[in-house]
Protein backbone atom coordinates (compact mmCIF):
# COMPACT_ATOMS: atom_id res chain seq x y z
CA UNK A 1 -6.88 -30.21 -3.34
CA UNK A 2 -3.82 -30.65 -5.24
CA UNK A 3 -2.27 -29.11 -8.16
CA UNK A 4 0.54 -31.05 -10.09
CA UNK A 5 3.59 -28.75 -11.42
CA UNK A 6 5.00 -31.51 -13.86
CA UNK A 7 7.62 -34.31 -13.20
CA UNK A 8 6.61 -35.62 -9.93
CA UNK A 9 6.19 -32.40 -8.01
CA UNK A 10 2.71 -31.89 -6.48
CA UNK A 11 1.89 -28.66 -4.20
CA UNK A 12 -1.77 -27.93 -2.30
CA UNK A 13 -3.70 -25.53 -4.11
CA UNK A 14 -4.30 -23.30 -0.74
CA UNK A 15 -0.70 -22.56 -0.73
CA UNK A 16 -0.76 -21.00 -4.21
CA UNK A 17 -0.51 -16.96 -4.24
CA UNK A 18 -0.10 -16.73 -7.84
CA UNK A 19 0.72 -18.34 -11.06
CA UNK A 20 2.60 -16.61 -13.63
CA UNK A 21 3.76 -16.74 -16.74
CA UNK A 22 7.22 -16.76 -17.16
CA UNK A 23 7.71 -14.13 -20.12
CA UNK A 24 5.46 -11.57 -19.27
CA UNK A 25 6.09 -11.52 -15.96
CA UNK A 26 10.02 -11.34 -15.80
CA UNK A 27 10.07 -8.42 -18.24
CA UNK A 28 9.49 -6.03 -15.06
CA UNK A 29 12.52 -5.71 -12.86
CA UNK A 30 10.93 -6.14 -9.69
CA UNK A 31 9.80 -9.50 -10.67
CA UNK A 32 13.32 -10.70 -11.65
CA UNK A 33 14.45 -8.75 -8.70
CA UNK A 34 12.07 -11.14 -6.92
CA UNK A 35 12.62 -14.18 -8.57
CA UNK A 36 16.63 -13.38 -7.94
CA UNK A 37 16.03 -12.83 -4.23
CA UNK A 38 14.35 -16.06 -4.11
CA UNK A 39 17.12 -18.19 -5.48
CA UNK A 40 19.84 -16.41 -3.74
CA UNK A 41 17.74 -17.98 -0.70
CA UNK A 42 17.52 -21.14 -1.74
CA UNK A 43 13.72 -20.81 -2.28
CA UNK A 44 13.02 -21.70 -5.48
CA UNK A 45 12.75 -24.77 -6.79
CA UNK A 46 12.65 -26.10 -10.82
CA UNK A 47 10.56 -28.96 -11.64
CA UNK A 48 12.07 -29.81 -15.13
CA UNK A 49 14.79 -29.35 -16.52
CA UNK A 50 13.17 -28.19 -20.00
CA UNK A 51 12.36 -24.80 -21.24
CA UNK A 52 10.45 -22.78 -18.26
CA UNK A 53 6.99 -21.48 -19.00
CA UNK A 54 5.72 -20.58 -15.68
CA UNK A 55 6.58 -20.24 -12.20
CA UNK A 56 4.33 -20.48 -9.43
CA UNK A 57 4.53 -18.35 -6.06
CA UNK A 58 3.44 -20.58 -2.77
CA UNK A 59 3.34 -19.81 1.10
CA UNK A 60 4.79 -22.94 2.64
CA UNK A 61 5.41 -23.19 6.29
CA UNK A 62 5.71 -19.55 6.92
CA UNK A 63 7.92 -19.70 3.96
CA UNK A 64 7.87 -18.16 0.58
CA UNK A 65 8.45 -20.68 -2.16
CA UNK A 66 8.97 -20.35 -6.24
CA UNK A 67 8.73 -23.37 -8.56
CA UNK A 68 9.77 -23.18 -12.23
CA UNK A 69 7.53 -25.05 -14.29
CA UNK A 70 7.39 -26.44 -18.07
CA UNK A 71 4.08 -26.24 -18.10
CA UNK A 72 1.88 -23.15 -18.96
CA UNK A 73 0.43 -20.71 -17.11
CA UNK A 74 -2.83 -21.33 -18.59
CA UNK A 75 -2.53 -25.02 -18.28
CA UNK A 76 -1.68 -24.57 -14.83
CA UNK A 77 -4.68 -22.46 -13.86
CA UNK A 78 -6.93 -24.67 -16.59
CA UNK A 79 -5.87 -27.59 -13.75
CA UNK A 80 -6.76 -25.83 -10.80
CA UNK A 81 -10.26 -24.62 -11.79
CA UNK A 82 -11.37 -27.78 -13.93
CA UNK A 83 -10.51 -29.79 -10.30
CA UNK A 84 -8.80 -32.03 -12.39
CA UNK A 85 -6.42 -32.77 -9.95
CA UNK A 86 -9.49 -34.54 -8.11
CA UNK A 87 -8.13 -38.19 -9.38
CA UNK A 88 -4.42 -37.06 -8.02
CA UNK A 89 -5.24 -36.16 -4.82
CA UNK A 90 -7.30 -39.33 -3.83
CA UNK A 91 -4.04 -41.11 -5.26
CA UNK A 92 -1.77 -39.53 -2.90
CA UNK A 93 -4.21 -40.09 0.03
């Protein structure tokens, strides 16, 4: 299945290791230690250009990956377990 970040970027849900929200989360160093590490790598990847809300952590290709979302956290995981992505995915295929 397929979960859709916003704009046109889609990932596959079995690569997800966590979504976060964005102002809770980078409130502890060790996350924006993280998230830091990340870009400084080139791993990390913003969807929109708009005001972030979440980011989501994926294992791609042996690869850790971060994309910055506009969408929520909760809209993000409200996605993911209502299958809604159902329609996208038989789109793509």
């Amino acid at each position: 299945m397929y979960l859709h970040l916003g704009q046109d970027t889609v990932i596959t849900t079995k690569s997800i290791i966590g979504i976060f929200d964005i102002d809770r989360c980078t409130v502890s160093k060790k996350t924006r230690d993280f998230l830091t590490a990340a870009e400084k790598r080139g791993d990390v990847v913003n969807v929109s250009y708009e005001l972030p809300k979440s980011f989501i952590v994926c294992r791609e290709n042996g690869r850790v990956k971060v994309y910055i979302s506009q969408l929520s956290s909760k809209t993000l995981l409200k996605r993911h377990k209502d299958g809604t992505n159902k329609i996208l995915q038989s789109e793509i295929n």
